[in-house]
N, C-alpha and C. Protein backbone atom coordinates (compact mmCIF):
# COMPACT_ATOMS: atom_id res chain seq x y z
N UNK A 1 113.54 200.47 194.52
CA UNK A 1 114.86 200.14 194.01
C UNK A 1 115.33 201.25 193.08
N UNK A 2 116.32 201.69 193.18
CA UNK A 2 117.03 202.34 192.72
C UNK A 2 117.67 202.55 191.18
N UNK A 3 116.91 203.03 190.15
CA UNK A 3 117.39 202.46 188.68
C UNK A 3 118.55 203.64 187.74
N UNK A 4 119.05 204.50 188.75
CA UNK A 4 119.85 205.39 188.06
C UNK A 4 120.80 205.63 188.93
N UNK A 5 122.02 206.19 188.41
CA UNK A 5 123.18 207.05 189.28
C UNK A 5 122.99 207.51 190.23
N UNK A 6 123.47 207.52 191.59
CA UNK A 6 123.27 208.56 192.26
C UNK A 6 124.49 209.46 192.84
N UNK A 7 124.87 210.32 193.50
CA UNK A 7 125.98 210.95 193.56
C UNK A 7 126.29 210.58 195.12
N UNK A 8 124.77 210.28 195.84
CA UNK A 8 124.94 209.83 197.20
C UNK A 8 126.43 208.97 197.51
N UNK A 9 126.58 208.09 196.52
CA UNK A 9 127.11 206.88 197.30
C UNK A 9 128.50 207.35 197.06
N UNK A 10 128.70 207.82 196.04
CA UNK A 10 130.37 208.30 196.10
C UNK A 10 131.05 209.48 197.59
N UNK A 11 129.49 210.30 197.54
CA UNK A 11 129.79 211.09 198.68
C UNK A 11 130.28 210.65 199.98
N UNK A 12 129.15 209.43 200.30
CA UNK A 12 128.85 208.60 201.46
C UNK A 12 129.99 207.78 201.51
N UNK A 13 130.86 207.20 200.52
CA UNK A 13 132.20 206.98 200.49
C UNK A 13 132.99 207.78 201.24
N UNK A 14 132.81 208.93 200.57
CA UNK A 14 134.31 210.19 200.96
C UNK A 14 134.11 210.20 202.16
N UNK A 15 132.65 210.74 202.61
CA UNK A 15 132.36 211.16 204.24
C UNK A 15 132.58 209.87 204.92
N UNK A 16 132.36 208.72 204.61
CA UNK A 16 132.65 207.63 205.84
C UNK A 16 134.51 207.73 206.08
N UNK A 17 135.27 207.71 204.98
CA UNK A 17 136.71 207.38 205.04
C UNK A 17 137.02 208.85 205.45
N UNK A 18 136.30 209.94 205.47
CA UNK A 18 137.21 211.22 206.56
C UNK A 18 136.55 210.69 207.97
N UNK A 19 135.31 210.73 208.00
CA UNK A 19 134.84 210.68 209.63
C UNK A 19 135.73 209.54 210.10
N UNK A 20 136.17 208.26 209.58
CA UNK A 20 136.76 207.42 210.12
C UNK A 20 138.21 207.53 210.59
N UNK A 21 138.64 208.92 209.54
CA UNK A 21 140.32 209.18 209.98
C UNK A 21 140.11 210.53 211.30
N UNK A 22 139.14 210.66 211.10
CA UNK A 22 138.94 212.18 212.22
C UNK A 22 138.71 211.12 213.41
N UNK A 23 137.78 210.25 213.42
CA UNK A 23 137.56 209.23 214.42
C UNK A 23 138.93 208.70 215.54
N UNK A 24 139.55 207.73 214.26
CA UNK A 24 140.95 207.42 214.41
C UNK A 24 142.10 208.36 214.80
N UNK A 25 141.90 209.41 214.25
CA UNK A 25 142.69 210.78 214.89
C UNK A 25 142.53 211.30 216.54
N UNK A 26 140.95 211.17 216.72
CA UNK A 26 140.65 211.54 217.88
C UNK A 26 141.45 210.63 218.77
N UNK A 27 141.16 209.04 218.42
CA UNK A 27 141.33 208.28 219.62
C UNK A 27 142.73 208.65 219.81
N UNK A 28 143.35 208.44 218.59
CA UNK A 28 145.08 208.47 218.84
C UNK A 28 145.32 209.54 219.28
N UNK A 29 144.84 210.91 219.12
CA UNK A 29 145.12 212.30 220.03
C UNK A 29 144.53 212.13 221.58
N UNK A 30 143.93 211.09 221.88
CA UNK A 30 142.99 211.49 222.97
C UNK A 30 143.20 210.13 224.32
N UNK A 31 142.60 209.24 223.53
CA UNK A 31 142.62 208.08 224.44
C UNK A 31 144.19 207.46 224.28
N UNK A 32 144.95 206.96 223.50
CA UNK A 32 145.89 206.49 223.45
C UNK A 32 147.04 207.18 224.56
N UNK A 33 146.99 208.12 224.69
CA UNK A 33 147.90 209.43 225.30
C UNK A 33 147.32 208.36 227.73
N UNK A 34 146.06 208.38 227.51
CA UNK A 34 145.61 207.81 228.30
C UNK A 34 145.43 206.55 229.13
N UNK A 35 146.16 205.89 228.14
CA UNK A 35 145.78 204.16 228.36
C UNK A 35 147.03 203.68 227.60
N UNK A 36 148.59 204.62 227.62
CA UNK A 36 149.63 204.53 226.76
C UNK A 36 150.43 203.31 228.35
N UNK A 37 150.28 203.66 229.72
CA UNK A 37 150.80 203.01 230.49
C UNK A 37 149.83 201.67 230.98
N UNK A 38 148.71 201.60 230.86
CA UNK A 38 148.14 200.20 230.95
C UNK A 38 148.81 198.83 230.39
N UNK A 39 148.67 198.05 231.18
CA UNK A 39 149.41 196.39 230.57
C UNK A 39 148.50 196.26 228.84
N UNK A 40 149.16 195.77 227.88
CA UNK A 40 148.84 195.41 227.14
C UNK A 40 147.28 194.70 226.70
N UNK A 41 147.23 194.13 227.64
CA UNK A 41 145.94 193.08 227.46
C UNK A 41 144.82 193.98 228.59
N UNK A 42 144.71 194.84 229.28
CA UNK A 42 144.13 195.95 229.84
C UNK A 42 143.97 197.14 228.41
N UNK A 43 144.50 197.39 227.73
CA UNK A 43 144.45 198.18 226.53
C UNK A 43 143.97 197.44 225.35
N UNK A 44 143.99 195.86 225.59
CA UNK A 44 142.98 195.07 224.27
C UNK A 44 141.41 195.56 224.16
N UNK A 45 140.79 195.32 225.35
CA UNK A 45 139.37 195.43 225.28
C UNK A 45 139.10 196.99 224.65
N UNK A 46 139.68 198.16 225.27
CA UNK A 46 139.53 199.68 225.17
C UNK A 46 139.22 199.34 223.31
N UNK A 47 140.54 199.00 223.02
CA UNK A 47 140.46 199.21 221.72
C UNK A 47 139.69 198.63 220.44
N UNK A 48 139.36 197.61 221.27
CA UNK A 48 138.17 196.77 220.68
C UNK A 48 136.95 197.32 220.73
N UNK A 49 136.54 197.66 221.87
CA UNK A 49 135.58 198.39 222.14
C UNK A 49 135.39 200.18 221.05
N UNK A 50 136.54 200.60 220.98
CA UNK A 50 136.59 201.89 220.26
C UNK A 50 136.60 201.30 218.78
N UNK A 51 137.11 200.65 217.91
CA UNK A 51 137.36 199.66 216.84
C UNK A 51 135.29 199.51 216.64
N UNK A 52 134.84 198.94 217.69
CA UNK A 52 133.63 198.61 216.99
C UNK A 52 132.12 199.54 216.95
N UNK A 53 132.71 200.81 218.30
CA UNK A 53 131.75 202.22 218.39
C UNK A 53 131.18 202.22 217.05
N UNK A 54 132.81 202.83 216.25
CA UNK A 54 131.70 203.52 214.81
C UNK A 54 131.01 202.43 213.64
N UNK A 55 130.71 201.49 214.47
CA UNK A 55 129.64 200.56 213.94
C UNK A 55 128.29 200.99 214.24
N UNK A 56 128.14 201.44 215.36
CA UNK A 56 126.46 201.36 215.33
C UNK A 56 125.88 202.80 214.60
N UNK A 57 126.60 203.34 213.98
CA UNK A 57 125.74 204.73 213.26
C UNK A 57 125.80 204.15 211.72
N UNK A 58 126.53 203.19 211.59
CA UNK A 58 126.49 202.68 209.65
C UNK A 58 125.44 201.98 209.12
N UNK A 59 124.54 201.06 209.85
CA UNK A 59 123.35 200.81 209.26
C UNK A 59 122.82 201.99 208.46
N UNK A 60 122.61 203.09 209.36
CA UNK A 60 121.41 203.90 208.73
C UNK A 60 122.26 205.08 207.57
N UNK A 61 123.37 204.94 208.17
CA UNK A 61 124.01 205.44 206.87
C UNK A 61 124.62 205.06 205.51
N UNK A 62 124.22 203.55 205.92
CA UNK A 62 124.25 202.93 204.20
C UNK A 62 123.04 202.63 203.98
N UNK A 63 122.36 203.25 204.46
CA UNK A 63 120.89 203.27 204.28
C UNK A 63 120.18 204.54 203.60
N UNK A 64 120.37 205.30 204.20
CA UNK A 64 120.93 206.39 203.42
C UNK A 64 121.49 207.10 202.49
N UNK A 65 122.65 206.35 202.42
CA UNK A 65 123.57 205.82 200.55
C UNK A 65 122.88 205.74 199.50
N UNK A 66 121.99 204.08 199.98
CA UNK A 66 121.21 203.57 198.92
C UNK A 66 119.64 204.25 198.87
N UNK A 67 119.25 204.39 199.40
CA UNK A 67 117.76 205.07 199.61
C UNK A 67 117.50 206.26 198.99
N UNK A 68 118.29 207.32 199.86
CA UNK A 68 118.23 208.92 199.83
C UNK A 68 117.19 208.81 201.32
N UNK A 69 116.97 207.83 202.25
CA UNK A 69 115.75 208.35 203.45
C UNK A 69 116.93 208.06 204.44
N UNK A 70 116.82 208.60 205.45
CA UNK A 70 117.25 208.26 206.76
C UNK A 70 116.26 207.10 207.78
N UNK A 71 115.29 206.64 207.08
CA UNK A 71 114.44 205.60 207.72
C UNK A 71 114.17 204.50 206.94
């Protein structure tokens, strides 16, 4: 457990809220341009599906945060 400051977590802040707008940037430069003529409810799942991607790399990176280990 962790009994002092660390600088990690403010960092791990900044870097999650850019990777998430570079993320969000991509899709909207990339996929949206792609799936702009699909029916509405054909473009629900895509985006759900993209919405919950950058979930599976955050375990280990608020793990990481709090720790300082990648394991």
């Amino acid at each position: 457990m962790r009994t002092e400051p660390t600088i990690r977590i403010p960092l791990g802040v900044l870097g999650l809220f850019i990777a998430l707008m570079v993320y969000g940037g991509l899709v909207a430069r990339y996929i949206a341009p792609l799936i702009a003529d699909w029916h509405a409810l054909a473009q629900t799942p895509v985006y759900i599906l993209l919405g919950v991607v950058w979930l599976l790399p955050l375990r280990r990176f608020l793990i990481w945060m709090e720790t300082g280990k990648l394991r």
